[in-house]
Protein backbone atom coordinates (compact mmCIF):
# COMPACT_ATOMS: atom_id res chain seq x y z
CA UNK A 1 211.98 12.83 73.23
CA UNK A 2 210.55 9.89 75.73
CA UNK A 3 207.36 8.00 74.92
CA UNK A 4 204.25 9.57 76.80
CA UNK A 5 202.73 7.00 79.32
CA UNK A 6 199.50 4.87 77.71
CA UNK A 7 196.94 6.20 80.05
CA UNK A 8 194.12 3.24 78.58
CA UNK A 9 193.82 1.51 75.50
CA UNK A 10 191.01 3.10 73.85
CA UNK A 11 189.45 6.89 73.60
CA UNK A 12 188.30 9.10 76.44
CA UNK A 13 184.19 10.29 75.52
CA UNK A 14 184.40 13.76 77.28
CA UNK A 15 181.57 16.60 76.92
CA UNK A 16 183.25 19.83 75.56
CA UNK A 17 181.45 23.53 75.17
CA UNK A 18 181.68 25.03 71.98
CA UNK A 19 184.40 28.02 72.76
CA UNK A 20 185.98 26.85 75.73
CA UNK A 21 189.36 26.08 75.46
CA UNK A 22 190.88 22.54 77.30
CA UNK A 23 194.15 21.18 77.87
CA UNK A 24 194.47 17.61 76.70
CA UNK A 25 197.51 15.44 78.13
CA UNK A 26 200.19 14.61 75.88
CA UNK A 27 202.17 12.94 78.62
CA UNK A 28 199.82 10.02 79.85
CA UNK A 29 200.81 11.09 83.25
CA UNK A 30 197.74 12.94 84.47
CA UNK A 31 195.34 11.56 87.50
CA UNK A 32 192.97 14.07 85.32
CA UNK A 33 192.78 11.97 82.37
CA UNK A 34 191.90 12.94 79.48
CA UNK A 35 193.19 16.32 80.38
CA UNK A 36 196.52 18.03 82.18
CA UNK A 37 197.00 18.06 86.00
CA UNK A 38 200.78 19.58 85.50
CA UNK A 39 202.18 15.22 86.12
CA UNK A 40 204.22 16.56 82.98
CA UNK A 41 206.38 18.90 84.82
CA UNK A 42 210.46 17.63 84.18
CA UNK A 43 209.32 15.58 81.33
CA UNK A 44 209.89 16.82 77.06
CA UNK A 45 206.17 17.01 77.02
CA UNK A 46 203.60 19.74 77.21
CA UNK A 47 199.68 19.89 77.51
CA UNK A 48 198.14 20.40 74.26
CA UNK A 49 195.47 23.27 74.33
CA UNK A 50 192.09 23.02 71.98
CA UNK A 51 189.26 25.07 71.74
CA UNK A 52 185.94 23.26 71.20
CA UNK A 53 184.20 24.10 68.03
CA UNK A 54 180.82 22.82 69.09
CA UNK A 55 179.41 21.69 72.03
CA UNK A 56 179.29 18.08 71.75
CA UNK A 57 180.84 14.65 72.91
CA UNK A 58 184.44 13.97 71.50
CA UNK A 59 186.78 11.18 71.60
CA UNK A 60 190.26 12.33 72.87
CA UNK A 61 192.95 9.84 72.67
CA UNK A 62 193.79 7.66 75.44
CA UNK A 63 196.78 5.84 74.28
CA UNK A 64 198.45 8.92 73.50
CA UNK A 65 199.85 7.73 69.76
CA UNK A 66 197.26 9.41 67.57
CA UNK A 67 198.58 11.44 64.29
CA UNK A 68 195.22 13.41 65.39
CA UNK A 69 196.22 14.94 68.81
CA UNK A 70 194.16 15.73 70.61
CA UNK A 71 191.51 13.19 69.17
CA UNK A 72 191.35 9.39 68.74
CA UNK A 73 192.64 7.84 65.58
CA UNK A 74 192.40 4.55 66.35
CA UNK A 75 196.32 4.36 67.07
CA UNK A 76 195.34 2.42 69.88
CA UNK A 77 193.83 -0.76 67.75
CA UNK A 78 197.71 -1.31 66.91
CA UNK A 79 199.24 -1.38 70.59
């Protein structure tokens, strides 16, 4: 499998609603970021889909190297 793209070098502070369901990009491809616009097509990687539990501000990775997709584990401290 390739390496996804780093889209930025630190988390993405997005507003979710609790029960909606969002599609966070694996690739680091996406004009969309922190979500998927489809840049992934002919690449090994897929959008990852999470529901929000809560409605509240989350951190979704940016760097795309978190053990913690879709959110930020601080992977990017180490880049």
């Amino acid at each position: 499998m390739s390496e996804p793209v780093i889209a930025q070098k630190f988390p993405y502070s997005v507003d979710v609603e609790e029960g909606k369901t969002y599609y966070w990009c694996s690739c680091g491809r996406s004009g969309s970021q922190p979500f998927c616009d489809g840049s992934h097509q002919g690449t090994d990687f897929s959008p990852l889909p999470f529901t929000a539990e809560k409605t509240e501000t989350v951190h979704l990775c940016g760097c795309k190297m978190t053990k913690n997709p879709p959110f930020c584990d601080g992977a990017h401290h180490s880049l």
